[in-house]
PDB file of N, CA and C in Angstrom:
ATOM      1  N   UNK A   1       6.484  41.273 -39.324  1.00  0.00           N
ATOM      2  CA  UNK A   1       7.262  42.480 -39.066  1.00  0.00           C
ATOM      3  C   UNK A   1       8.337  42.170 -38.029  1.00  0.00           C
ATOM      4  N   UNK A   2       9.711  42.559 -38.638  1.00  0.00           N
ATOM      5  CA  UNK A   2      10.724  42.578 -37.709  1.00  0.00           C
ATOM      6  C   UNK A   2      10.647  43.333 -35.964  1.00  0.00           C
ATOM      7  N   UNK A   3      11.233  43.007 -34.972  1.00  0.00           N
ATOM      8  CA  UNK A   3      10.592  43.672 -33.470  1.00  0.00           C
ATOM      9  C   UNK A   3      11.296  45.121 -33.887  1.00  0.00           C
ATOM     10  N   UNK A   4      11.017  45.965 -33.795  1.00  0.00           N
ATOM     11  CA  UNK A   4      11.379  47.253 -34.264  1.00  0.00           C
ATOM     12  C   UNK A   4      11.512  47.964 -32.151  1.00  0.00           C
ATOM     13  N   UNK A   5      12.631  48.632 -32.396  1.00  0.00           N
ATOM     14  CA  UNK A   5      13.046  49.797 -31.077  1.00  0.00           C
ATOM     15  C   UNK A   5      13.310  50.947 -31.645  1.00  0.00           C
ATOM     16  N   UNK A   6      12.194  51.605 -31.258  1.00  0.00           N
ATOM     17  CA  UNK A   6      12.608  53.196 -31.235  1.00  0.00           C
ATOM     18  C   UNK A   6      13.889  54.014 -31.210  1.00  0.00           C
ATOM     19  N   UNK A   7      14.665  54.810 -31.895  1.00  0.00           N
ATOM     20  CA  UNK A   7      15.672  55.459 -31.680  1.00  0.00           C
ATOM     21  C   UNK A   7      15.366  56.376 -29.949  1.00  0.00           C
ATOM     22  N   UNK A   8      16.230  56.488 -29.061  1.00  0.00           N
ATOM     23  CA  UNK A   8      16.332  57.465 -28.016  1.00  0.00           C
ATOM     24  C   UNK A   8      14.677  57.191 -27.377  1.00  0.00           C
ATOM     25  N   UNK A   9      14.471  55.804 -27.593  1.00  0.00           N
ATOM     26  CA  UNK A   9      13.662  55.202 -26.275  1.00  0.00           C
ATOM     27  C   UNK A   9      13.802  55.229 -25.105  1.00  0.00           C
ATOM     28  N   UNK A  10      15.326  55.168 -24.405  1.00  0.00           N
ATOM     29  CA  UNK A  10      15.608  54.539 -23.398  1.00  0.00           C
ATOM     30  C   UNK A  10      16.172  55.887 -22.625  1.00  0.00           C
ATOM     31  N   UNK A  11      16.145  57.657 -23.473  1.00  0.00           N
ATOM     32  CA  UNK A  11      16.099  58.724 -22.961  1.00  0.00           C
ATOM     33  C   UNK A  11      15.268  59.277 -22.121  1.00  0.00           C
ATOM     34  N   UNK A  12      15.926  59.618 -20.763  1.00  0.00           N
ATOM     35  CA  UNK A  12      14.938  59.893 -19.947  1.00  0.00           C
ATOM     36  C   UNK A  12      14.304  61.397 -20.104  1.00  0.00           C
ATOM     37  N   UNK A  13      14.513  62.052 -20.728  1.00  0.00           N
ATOM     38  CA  UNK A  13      14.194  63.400 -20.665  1.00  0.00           C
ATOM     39  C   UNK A  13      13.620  63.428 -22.405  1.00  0.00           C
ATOM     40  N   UNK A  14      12.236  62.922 -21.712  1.00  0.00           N
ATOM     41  CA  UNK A  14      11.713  63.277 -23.852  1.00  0.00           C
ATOM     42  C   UNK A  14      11.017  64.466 -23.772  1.00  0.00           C
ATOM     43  N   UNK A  15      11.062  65.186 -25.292  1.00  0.00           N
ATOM     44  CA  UNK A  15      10.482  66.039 -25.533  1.00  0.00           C
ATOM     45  C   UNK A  15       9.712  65.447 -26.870  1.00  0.00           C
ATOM     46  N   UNK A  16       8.744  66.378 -27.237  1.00  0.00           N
ATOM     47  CA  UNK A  16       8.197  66.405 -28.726  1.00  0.00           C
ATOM     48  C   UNK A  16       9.267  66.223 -29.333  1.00  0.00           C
ATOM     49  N   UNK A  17       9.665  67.636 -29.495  1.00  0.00           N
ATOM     50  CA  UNK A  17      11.289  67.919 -30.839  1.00  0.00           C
ATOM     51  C   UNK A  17      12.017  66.611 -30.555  1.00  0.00           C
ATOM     52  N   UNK A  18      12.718  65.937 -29.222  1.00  0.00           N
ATOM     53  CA  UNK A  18      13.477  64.792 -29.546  1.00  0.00           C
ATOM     54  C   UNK A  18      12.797  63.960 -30.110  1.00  0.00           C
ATOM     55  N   UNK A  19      11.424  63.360 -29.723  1.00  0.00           N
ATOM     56  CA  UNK A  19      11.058  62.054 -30.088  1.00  0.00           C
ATOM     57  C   UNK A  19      10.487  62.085 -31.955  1.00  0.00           C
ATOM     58  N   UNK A  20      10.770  63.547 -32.498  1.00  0.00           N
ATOM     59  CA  UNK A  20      10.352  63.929 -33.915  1.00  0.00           C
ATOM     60  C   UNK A  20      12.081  63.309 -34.367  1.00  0.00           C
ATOM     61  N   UNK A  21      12.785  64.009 -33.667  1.00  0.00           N
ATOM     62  CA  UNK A  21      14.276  63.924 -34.151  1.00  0.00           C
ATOM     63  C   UNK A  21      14.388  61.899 -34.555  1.00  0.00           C
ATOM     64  N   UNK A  22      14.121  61.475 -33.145  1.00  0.00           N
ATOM     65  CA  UNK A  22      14.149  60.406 -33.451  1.00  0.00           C
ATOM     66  C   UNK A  22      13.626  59.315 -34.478  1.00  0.00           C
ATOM     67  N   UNK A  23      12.531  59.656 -34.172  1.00  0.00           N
ATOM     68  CA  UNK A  23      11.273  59.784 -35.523  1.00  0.00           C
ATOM     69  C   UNK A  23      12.116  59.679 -36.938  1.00  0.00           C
ATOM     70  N   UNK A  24      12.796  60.627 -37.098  1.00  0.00           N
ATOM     71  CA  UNK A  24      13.140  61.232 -38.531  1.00  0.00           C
ATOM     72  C   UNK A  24      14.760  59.766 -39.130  1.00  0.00           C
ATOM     73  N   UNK A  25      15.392  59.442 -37.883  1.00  0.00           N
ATOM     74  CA  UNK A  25      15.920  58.624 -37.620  1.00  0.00           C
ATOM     75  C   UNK A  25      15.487  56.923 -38.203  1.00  0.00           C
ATOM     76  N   UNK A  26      14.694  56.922 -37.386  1.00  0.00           N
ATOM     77  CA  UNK A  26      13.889  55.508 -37.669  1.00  0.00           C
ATOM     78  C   UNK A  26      13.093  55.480 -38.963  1.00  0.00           C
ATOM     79  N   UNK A  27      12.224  56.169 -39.647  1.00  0.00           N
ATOM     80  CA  UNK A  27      11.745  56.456 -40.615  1.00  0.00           C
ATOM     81  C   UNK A  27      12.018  56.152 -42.262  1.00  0.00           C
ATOM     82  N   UNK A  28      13.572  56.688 -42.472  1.00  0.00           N
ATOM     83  CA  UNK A  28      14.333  57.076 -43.090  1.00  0.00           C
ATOM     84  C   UNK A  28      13.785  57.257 -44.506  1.00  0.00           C
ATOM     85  N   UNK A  29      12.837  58.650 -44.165  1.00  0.00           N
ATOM     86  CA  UNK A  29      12.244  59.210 -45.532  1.00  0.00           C
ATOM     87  C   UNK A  29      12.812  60.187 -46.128  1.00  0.00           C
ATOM     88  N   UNK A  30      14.314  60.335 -45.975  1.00  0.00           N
ATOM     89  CA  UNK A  30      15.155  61.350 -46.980  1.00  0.00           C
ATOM     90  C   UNK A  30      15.180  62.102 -47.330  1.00  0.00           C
ATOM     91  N   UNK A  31      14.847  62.937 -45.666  1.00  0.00           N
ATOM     92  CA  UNK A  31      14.007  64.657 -45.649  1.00  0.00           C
ATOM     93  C   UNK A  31      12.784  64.413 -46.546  1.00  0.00           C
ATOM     94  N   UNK A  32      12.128  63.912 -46.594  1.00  0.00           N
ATOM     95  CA  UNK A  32      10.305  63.931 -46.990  1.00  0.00           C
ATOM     96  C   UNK A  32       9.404  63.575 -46.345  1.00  0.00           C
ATOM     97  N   UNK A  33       8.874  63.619 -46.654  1.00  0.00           N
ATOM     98  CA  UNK A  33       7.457  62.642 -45.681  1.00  0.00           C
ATOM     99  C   UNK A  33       6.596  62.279 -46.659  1.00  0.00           C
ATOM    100  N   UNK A  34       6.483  60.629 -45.750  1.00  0.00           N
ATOM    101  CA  UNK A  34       5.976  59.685 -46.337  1.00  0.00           C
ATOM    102  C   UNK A  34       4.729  59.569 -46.038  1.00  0.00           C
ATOM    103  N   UNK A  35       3.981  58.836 -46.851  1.00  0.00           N
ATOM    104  CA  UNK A  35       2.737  58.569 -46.826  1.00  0.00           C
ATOM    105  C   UNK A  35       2.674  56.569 -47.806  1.00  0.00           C
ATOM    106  N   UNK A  36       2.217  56.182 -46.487  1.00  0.00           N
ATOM    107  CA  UNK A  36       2.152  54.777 -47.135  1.00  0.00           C
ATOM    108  C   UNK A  36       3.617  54.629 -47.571  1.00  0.00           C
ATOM    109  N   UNK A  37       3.341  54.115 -48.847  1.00  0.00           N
ATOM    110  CA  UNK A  37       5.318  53.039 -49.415  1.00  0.00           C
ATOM    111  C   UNK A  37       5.518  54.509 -50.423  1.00  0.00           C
ATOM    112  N   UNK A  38       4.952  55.553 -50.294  1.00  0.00           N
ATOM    113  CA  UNK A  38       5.417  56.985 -51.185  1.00  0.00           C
ATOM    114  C   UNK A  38       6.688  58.017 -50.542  1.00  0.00           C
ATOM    115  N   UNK A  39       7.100  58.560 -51.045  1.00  0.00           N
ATOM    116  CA  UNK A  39       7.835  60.017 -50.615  1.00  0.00           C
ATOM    117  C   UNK A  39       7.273  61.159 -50.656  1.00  0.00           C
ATOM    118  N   UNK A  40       6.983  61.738 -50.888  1.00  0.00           N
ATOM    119  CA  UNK A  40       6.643  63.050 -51.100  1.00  0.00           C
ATOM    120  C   UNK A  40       7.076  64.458 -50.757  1.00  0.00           C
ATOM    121  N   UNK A  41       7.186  65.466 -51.716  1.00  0.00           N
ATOM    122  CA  UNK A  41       7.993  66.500 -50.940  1.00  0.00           C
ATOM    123  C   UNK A  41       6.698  67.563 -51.104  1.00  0.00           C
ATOM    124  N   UNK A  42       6.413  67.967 -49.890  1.00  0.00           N
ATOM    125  CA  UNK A  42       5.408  68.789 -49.557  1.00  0.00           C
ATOM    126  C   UNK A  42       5.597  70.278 -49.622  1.00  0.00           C
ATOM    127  N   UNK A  43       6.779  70.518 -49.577  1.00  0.00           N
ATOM    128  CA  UNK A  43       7.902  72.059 -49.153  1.00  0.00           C
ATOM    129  C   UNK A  43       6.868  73.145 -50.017  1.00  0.00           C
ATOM    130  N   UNK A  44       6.229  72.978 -50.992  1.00  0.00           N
ATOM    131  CA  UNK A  44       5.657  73.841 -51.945  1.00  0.00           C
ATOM    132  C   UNK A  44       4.067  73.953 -50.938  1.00  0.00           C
ATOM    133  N   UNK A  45       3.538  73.396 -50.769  1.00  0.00           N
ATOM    134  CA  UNK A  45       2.014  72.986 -50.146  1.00  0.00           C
ATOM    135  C   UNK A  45       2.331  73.510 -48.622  1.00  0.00           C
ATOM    136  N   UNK A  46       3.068  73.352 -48.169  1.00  0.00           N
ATOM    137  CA  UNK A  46       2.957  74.194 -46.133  1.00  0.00           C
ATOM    138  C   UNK A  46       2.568  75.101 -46.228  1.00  0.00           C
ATOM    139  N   UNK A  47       2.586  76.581 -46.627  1.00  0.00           N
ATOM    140  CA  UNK A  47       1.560  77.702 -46.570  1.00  0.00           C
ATOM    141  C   UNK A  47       0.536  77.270 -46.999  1.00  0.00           C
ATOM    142  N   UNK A  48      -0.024  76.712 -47.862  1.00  0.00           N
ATOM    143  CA  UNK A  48      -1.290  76.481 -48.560  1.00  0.00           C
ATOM    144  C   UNK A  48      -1.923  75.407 -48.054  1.00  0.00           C
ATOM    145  N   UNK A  49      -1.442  74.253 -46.963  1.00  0.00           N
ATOM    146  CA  UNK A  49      -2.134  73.148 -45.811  1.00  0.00           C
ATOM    147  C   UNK A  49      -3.103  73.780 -45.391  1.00  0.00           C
ATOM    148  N   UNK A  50      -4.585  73.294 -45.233  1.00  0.00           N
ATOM    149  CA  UNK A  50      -5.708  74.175 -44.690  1.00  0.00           C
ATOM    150  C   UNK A  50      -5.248  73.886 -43.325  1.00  0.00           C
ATOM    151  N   UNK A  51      -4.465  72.799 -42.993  1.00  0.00           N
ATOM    152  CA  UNK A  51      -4.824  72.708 -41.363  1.00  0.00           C
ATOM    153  C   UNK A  51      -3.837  73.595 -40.854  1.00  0.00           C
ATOM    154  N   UNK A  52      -2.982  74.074 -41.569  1.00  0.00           N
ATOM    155  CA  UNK A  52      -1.931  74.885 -41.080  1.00  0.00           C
ATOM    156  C   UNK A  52      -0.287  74.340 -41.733  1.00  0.00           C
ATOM    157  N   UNK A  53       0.333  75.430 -41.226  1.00  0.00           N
ATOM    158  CA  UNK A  53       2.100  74.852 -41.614  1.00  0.00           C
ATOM    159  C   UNK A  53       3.008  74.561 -41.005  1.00  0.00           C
ATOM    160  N   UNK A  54       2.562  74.601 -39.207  1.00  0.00           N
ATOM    161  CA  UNK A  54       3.541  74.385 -38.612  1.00  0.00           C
ATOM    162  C   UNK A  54       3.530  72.664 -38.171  1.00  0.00           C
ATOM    163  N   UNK A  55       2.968  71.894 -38.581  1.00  0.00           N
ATOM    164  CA  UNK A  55       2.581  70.485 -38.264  1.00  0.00           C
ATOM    165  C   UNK A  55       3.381  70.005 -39.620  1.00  0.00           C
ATOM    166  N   UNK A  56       3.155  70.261 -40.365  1.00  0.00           N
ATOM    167  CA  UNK A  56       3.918  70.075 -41.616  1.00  0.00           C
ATOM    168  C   UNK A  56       5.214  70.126 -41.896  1.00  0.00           C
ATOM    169  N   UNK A  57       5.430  71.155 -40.996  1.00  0.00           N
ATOM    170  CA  UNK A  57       6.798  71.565 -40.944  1.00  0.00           C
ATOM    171  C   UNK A  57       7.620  70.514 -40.209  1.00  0.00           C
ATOM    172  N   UNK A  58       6.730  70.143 -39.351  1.00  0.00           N
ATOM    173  CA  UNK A  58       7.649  69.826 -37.897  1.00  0.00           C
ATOM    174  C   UNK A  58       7.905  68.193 -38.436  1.00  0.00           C
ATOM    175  N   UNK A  59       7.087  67.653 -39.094  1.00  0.00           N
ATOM    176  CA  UNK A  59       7.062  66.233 -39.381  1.00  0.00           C
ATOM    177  C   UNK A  59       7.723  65.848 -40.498  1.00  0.00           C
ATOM    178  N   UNK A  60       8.517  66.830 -41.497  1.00  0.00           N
ATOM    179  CA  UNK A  60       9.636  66.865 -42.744  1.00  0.00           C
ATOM    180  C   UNK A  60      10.594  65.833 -42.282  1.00  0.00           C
ATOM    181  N   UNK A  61      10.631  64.390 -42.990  1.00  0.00           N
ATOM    182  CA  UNK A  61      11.715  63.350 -43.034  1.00  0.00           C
ATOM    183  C   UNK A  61      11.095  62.221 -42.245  1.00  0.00           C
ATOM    184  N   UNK A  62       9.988  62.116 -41.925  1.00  0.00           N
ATOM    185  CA  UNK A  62       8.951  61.215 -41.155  1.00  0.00           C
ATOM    186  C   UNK A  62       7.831  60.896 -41.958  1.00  0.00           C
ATOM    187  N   UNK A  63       7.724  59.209 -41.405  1.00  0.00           N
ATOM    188  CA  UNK A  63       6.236  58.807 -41.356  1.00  0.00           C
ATOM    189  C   UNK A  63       4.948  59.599 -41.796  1.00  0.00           C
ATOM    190  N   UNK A  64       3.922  59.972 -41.741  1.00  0.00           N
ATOM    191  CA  UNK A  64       3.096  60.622 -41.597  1.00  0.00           C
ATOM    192  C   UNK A  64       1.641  59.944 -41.952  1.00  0.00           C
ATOM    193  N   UNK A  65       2.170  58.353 -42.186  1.00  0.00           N
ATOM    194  CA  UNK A  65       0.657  58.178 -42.479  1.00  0.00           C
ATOM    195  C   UNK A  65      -0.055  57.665 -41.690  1.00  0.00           C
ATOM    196  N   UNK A  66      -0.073  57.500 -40.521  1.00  0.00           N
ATOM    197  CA  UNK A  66      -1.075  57.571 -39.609  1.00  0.00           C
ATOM    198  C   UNK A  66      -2.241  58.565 -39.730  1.00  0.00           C
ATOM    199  N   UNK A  67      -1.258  59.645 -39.296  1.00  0.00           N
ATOM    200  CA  UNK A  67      -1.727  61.036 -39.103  1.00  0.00           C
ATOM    201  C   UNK A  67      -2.468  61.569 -40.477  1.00  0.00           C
ATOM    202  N   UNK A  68      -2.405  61.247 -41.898  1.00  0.00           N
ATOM    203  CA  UNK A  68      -2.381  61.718 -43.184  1.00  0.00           C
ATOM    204  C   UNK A  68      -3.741  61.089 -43.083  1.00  0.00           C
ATOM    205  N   UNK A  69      -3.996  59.585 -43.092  1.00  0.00           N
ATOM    206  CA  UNK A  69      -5.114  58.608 -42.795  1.00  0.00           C
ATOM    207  C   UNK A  69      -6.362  59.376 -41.745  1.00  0.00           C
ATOM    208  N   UNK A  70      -5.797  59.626 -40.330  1.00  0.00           N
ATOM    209  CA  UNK A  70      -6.854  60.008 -39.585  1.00  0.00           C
ATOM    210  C   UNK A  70      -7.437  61.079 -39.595  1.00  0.00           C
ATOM    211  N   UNK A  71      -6.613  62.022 -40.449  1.00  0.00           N
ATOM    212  CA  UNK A  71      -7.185  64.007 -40.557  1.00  0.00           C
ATOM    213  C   UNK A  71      -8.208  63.960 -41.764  1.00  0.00           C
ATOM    214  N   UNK A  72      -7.822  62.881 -42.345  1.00  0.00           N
ATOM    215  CA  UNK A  72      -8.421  63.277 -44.087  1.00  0.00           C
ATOM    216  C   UNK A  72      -9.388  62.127 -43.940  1.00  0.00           C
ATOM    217  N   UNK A  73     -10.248  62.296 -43.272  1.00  0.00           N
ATOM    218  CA  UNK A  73     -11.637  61.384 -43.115  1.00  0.00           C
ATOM    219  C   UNK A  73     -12.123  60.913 -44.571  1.00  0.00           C
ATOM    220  N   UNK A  74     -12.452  62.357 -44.769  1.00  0.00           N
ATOM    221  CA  UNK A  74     -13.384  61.935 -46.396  1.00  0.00           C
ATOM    222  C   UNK A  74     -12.423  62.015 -47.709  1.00  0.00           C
ATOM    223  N   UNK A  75     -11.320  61.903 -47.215  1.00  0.00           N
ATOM    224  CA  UNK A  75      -9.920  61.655 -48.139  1.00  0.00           C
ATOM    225  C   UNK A  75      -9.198  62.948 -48.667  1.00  0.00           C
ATOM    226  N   UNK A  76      -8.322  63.096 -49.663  1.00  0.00           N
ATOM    227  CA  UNK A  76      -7.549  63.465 -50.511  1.00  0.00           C
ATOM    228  C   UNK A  76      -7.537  63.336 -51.451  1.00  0.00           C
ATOM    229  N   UNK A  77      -8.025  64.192 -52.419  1.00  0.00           N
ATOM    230  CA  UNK A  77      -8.051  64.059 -53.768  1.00  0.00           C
ATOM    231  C   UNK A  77      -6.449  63.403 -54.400  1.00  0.00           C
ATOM    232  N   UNK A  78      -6.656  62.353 -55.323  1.00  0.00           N
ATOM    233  CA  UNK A  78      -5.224  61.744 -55.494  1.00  0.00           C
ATOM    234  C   UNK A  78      -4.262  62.967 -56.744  1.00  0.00           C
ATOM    235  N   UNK A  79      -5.383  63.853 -57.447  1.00  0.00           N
ATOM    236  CA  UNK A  79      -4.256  64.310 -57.995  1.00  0.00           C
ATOM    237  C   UNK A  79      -3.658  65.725 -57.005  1.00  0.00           C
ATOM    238  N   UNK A  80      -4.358  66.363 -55.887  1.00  0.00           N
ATOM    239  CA  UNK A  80      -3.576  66.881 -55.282  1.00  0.00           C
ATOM    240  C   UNK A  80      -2.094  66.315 -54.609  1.00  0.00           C
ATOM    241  N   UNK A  81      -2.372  64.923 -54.073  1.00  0.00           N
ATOM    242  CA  UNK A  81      -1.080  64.579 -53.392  1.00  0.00           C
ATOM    243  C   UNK A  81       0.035  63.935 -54.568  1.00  0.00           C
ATOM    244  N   UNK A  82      -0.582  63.613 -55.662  1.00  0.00           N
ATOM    245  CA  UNK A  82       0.142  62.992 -56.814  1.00  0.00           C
ATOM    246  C   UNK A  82       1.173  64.465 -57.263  1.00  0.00           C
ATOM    247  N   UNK A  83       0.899  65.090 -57.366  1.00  0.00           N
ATOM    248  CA  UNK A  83       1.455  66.620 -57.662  1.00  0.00           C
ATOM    249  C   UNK A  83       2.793  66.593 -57.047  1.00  0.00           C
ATOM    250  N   UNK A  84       2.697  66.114 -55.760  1.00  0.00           N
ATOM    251  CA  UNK A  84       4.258  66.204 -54.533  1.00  0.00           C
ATOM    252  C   UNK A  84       4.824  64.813 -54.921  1.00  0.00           C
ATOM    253  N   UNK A  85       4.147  63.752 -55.477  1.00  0.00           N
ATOM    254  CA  UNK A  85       5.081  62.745 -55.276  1.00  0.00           C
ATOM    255  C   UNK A  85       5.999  62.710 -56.031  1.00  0.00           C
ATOM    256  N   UNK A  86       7.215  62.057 -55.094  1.00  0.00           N
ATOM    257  CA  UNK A  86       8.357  61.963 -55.837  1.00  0.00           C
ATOM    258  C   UNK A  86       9.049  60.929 -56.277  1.00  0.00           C
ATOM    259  N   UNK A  87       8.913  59.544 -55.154  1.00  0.00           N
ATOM    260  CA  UNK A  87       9.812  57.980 -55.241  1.00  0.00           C
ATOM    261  C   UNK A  87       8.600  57.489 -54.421  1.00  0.00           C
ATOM    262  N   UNK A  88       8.920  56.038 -55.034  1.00  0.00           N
ATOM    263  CA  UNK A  88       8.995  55.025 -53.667  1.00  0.00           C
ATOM    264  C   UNK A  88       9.865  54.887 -52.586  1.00  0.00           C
ATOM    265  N   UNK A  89       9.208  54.317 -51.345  1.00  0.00           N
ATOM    266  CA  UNK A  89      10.515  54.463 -50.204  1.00  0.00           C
ATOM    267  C   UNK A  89      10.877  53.109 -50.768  1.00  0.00           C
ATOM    268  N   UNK A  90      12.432  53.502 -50.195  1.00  0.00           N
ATOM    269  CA  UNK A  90      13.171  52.460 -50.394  1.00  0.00           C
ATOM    270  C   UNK A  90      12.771  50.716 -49.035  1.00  0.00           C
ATOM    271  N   UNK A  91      12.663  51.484 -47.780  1.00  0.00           N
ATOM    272  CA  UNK A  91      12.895  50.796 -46.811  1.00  0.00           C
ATOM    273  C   UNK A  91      10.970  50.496 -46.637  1.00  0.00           C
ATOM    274  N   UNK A  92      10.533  49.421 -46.044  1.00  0.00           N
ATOM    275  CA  UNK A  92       9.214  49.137 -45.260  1.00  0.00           C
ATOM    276  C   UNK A  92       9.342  50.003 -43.977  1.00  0.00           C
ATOM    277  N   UNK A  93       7.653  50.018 -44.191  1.00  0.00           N
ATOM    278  CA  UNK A  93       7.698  51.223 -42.620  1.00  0.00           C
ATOM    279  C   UNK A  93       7.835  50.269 -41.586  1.00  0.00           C
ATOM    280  N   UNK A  94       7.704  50.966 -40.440  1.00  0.00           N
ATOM    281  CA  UNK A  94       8.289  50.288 -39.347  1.00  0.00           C
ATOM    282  C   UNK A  94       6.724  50.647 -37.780  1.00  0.00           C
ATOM    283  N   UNK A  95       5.904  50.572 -38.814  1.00  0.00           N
ATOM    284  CA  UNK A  95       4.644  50.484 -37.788  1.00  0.00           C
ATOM    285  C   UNK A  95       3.856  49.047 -38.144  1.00  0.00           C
ATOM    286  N   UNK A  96       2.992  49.402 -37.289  1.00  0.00           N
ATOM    287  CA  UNK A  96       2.366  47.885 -37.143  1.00  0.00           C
ATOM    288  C   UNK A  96       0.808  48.093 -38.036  1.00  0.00           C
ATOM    289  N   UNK A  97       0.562  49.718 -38.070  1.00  0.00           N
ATOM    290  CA  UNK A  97      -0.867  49.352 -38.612  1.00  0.00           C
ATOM    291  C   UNK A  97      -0.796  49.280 -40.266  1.00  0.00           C
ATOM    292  N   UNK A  98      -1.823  48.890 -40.515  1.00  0.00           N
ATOM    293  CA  UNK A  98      -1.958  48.892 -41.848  1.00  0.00           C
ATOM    294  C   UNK A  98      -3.276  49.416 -42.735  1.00  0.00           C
ATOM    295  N   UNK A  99      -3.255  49.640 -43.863  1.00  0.00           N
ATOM    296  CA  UNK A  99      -4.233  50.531 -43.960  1.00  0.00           C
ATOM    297  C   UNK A  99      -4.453  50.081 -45.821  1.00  0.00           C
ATOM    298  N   UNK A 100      -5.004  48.698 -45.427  1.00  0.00           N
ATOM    299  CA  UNK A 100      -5.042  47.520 -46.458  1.00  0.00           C
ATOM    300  C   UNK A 100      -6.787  48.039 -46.930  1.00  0.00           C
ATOM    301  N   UNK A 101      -7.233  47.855 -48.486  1.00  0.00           N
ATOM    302  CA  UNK A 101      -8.386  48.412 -48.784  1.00  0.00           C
ATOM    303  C   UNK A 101      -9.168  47.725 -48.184  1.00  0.00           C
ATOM    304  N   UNK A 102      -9.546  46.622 -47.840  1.00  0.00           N
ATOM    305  CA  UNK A 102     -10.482  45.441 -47.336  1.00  0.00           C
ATOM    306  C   UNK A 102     -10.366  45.992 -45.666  1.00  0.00           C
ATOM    307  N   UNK A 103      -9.185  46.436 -44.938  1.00  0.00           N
ATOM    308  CA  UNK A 103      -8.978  46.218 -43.886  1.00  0.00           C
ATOM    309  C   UNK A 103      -9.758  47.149 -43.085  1.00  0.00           C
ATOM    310  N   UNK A 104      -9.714  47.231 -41.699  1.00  0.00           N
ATOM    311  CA  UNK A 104     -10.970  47.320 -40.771  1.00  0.00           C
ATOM    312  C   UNK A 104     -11.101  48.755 -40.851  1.00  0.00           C
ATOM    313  N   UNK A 105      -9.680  49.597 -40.749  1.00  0.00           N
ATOM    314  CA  UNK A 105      -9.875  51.140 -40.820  1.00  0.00           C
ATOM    315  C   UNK A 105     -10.187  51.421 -41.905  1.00  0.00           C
ATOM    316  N   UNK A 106     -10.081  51.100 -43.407  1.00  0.00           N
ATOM    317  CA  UNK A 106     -10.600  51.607 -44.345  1.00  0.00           C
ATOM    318  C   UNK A 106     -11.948  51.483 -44.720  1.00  0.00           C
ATOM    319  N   UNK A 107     -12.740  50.115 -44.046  1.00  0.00           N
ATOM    320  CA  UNK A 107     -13.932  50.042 -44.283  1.00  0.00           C
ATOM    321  C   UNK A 107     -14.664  51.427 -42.920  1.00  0.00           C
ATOM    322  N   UNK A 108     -14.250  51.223 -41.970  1.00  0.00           N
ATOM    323  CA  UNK A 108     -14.768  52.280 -41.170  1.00  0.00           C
ATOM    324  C   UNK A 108     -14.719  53.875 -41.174  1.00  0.00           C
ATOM    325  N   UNK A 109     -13.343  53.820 -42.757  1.00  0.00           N
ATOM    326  CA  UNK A 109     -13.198  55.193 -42.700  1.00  0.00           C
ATOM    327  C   UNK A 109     -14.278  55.640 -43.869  1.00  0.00           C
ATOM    328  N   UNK A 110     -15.142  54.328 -44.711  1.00  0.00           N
ATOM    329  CA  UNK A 110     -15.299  54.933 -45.757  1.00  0.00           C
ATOM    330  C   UNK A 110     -17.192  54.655 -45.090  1.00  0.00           C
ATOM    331  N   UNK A 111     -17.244  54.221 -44.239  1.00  0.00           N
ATOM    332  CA  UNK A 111     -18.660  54.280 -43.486  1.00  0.00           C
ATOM    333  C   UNK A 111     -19.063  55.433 -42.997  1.00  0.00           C
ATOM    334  N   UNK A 112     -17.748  55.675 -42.134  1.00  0.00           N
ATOM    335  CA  UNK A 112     -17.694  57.221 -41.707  1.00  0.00           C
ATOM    336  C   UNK A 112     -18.477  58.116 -42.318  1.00  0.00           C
ATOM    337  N   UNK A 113     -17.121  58.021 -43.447  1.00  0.00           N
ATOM    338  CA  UNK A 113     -17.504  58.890 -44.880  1.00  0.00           C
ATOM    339  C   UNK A 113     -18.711  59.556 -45.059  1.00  0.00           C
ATOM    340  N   UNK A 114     -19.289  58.262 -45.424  1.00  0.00           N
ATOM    341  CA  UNK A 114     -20.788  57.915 -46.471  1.00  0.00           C
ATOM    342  C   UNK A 114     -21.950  59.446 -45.155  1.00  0.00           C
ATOM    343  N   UNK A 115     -21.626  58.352 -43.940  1.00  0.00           N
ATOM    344  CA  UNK A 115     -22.519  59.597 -42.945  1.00  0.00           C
ATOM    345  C   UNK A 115     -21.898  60.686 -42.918  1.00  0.00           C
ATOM    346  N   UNK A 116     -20.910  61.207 -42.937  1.00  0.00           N
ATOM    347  CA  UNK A 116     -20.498  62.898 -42.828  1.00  0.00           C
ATOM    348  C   UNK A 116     -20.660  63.613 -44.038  1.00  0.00           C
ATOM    349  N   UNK A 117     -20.324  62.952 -45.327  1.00  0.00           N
ATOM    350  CA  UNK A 117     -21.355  63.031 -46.679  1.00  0.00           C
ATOM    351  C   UNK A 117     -22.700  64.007 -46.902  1.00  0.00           C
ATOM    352  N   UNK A 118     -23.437  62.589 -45.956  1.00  0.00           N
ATOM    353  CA  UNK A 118     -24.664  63.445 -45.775  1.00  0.00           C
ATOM    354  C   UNK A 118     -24.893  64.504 -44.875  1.00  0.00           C
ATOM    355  N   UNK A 119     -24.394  64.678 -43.587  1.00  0.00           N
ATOM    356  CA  UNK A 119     -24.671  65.816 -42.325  1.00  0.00           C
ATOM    357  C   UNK A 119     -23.718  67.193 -43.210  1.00  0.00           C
TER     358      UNK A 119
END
């Protein structure tokens, strides 16, 4: 991975809203939000998000799969999110984690799983 710098890093006065702005900048998901190497346009699904719509809202043209990965423990049904997709991104993301099937968070997310399953 190329050394990647944050847009409006070096601003001394951050807020949420700037460092989203910036976010949306660096990202360059083409007013959507991404998930993994996908696009997706969610605009139909924000009232109907169980976790709510204003998180949804706020993250339109960004990243999101960190966040998409760590909320949805016991996953996402693929034809709900298949429904929004729209492209591949054009560009590689610009984070460092990865979220490879073999790799350490997916085996721990699906261990998780297996115990919250049962409780």
């Amino acid at each position: 991975m190329e050394d990647f710098y944050p847009s409006d890093r070096d601003i001394l006065v951050k807020t949420s809203l700037r460092w989203l702005d910036a976010k949306r900048k660096d990202d360059a998901c083409e007013g959507l939000w991404r998930i993994h190497e996908g696009l997706y346009d969610l605009s139909d699904f924000v009232d109907r998000h169980p976790g709510g719509k204003d998180w949804i809202r706020l993250t339109r043209g960004t990243d999101i799969t960190e966040a998409f990965e760590t909320m949805h423990a016991l996953g996402v049904p693929d034809k709900i999110l298949d429904k929004y997709y729209v492209k591949q991104a054009k560009y590689k993301r610009n984070y460092r984690f990865t979220f490879e099937k073999s790799g350490f968070y997916a085996v721990l997310k699906e261990r998780v799983g297996e115990i919250l399953r049962k409780t």
